[in-house]
N, C-alpha and C. Protein backbone atom coordinates (compact mmCIF):
# COMPACT_ATOMS: atom_id res chain seq x y z
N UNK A 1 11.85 1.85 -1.48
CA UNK A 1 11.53 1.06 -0.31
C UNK A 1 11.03 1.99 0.78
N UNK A 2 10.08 1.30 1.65
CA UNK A 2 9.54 2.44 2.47
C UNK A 2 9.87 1.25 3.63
N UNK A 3 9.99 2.64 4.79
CA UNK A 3 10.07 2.05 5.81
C UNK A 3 9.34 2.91 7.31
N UNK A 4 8.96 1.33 7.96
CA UNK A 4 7.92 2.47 9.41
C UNK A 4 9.11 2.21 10.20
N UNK A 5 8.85 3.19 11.38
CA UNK A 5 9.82 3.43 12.70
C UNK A 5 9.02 3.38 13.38
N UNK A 6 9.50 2.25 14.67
CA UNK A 6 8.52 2.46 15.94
C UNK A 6 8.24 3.45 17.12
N UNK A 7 7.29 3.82 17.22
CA UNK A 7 6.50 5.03 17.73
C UNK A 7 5.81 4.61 19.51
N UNK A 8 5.71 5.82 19.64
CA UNK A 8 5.07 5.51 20.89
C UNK A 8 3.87 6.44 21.03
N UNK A 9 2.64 6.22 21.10
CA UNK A 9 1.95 7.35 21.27
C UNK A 9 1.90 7.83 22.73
N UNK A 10 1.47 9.41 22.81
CA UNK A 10 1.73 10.16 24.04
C UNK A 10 0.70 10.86 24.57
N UNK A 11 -0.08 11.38 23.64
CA UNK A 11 -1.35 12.04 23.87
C UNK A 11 -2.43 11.34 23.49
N UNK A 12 -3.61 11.98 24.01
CA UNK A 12 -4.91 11.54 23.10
C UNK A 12 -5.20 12.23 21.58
N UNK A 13 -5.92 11.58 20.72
CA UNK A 13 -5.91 12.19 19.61
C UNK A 13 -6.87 13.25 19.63
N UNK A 14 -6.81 14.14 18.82
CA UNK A 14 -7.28 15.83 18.71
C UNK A 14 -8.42 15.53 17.58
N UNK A 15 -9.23 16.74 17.73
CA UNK A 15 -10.62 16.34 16.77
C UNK A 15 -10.32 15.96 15.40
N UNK A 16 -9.05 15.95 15.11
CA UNK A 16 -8.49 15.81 13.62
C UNK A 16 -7.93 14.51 13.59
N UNK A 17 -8.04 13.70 14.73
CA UNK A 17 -7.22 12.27 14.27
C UNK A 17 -5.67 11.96 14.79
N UNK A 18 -5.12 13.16 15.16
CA UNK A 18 -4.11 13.30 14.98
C UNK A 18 -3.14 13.23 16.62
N UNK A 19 -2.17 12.77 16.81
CA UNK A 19 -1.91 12.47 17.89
C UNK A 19 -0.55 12.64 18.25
N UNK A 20 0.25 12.84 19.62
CA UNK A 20 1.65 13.28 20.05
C UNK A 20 2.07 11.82 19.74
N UNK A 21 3.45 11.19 18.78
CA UNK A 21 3.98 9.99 19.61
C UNK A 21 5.57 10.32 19.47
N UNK A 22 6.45 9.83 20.30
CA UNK A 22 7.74 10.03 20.86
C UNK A 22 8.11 8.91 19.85
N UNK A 23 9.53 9.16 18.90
CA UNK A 23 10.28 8.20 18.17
C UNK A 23 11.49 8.77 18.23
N UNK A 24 11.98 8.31 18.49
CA UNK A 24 13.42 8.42 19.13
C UNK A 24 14.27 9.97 20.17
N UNK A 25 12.90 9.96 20.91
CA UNK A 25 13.50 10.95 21.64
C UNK A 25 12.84 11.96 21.41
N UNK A 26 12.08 11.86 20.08
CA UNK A 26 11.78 13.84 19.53
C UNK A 26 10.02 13.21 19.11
N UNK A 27 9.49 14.64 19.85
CA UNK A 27 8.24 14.48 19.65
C UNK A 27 7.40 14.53 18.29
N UNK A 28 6.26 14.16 17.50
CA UNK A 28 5.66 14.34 16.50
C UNK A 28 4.76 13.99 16.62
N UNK A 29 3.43 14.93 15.51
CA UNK A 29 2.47 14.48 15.31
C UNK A 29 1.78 13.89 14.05
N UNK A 30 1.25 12.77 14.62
CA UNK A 30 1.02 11.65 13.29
C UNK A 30 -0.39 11.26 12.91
N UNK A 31 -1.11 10.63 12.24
CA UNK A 31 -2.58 10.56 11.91
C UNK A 31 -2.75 9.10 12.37
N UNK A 32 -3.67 8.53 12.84
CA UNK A 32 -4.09 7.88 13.68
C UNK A 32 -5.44 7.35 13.10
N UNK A 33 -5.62 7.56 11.86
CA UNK A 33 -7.05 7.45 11.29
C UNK A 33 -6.48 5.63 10.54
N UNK A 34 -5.48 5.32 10.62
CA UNK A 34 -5.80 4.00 10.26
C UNK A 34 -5.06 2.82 11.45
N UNK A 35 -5.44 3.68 12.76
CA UNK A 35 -5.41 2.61 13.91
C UNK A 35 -6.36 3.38 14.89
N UNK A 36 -7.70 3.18 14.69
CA UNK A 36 -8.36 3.92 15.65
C UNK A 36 -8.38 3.55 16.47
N UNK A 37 -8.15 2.34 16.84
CA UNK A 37 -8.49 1.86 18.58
C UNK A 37 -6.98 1.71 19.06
N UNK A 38 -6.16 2.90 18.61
CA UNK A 38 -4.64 3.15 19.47
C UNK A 38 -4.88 4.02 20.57
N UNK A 39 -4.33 4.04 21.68
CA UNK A 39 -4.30 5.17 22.58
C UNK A 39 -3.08 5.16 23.07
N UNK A 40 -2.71 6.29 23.90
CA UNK A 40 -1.72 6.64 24.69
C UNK A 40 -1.21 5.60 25.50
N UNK A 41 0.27 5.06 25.09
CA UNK A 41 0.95 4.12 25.63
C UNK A 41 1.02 3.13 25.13
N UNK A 42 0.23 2.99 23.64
CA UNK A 42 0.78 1.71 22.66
C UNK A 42 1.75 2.31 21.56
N UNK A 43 2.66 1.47 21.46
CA UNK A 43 3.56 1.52 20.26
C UNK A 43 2.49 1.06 18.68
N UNK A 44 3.42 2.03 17.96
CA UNK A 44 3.23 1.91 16.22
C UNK A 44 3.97 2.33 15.34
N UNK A 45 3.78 1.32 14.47
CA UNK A 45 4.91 1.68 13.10
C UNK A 45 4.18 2.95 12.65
N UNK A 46 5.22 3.54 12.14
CA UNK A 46 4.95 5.30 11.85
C UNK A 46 5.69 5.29 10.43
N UNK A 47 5.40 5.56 9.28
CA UNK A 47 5.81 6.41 7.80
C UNK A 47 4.68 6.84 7.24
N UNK A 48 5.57 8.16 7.17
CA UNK A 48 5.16 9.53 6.04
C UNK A 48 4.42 10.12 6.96
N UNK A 49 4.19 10.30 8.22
CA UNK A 49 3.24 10.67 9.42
C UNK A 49 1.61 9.82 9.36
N UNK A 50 1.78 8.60 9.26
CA UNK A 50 0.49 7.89 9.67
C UNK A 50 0.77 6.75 10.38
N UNK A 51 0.68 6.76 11.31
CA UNK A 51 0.63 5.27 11.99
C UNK A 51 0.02 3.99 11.26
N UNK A 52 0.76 3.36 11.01
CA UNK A 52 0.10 2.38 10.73
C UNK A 52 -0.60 1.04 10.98
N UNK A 53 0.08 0.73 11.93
CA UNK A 53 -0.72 -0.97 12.81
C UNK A 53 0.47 -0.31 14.43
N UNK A 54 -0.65 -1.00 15.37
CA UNK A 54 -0.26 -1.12 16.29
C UNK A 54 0.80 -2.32 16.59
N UNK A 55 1.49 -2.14 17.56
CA UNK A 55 2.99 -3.43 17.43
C UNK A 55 3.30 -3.52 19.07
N UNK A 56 3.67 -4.72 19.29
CA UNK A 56 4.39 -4.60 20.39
C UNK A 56 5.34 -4.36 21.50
N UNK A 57 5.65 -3.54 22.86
CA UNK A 57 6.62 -2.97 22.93
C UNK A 57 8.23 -3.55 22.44
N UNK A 58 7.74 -5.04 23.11
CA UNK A 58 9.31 -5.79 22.50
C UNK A 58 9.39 -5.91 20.99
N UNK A 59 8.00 -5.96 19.97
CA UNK A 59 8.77 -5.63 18.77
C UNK A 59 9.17 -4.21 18.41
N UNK A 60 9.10 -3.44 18.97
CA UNK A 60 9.45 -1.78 18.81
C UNK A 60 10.72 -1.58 19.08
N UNK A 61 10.99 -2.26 20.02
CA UNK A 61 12.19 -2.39 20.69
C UNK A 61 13.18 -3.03 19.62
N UNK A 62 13.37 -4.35 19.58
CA UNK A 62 13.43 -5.33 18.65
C UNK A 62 14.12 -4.12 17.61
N UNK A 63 13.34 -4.19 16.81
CA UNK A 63 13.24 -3.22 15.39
C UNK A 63 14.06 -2.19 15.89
N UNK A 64 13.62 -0.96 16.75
CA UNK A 64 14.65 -0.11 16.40
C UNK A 64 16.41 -0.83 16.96
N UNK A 65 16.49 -1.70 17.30
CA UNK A 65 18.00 -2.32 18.09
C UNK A 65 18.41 -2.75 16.17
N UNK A 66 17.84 -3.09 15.44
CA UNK A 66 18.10 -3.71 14.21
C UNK A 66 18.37 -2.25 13.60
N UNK A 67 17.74 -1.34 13.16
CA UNK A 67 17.60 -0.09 12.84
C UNK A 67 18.63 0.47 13.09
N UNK A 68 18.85 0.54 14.63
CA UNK A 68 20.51 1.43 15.18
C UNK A 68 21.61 0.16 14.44
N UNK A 69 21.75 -0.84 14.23
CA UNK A 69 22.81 -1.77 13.50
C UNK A 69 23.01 -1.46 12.52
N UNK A 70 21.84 -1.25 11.69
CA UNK A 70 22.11 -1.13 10.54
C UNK A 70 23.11 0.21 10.01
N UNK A 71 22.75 1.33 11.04
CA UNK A 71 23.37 2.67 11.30
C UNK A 71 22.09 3.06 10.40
N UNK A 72 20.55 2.88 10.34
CA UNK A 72 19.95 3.15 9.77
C UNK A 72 19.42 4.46 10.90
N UNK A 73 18.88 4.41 11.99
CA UNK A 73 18.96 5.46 12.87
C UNK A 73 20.05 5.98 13.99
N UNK A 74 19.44 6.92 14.50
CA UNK A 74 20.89 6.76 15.23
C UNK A 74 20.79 6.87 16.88
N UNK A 75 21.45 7.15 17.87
CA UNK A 75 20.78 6.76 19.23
C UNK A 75 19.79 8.06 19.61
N UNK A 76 18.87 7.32 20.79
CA UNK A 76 17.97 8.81 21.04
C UNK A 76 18.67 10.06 21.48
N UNK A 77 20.11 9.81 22.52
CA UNK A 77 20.71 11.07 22.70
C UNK A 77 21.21 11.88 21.48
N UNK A 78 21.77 11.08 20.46
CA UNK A 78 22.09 11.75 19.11
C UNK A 78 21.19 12.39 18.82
N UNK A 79 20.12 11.69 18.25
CA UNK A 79 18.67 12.27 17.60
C UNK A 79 18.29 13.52 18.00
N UNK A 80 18.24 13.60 19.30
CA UNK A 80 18.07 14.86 20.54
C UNK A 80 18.57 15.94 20.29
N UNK A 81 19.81 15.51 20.12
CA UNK A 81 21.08 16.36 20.15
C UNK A 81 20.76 17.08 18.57
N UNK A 82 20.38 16.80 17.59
CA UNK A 82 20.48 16.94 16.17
C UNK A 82 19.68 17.84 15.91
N UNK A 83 18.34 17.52 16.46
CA UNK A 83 16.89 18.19 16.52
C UNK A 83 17.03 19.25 16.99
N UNK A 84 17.56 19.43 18.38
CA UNK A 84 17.95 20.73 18.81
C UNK A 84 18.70 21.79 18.30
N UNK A 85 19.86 20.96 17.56
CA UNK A 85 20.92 22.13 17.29
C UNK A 85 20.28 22.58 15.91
N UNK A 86 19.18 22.31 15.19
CA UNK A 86 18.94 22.95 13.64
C UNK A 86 17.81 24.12 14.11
């Protein structure tokens, strides 16, 4: 089973497609070649590092509140906290 996590993009994309978006606190860069008309400040479902469709903030929201229930992610201060200490 695959699953996307909602994303936020942050930057503009780089001559490669490729773009900053914030998911849960910790920055990454993801490919953007199958939502070209995304820019900085729309949310998107994100697996395997490609964005995949653009989504709305309340469903981003939405989704990850289901996500943290499930104990499928965990909160952004955790996440933070995790990323840092490895």
């Amino acid at each position: 089973m695959c699953l996307g996590i909602p994303a936020q993009i942050v930057s503009e994309p780089n001559e490669n497609g490729m773009a900053q978006v914030k998911i849960l606190g910790v920055t990454r860069w993801v490919s953007l070649h199958m939502v070209p008309d995304a820019k900085p400040g729309d949310h998107v479902l994100v697996h395997a590092g490609f964005a995949l469709e653009v989504i709305s903030e309340e469903f981003a929201a939405e989704t990850l509140e289901l996500l943290r229930e499930a104990g499928i992610v965990e909160d952004e201060a955790e996440a933070l906290e995790a990323e840092t200490a490895q």
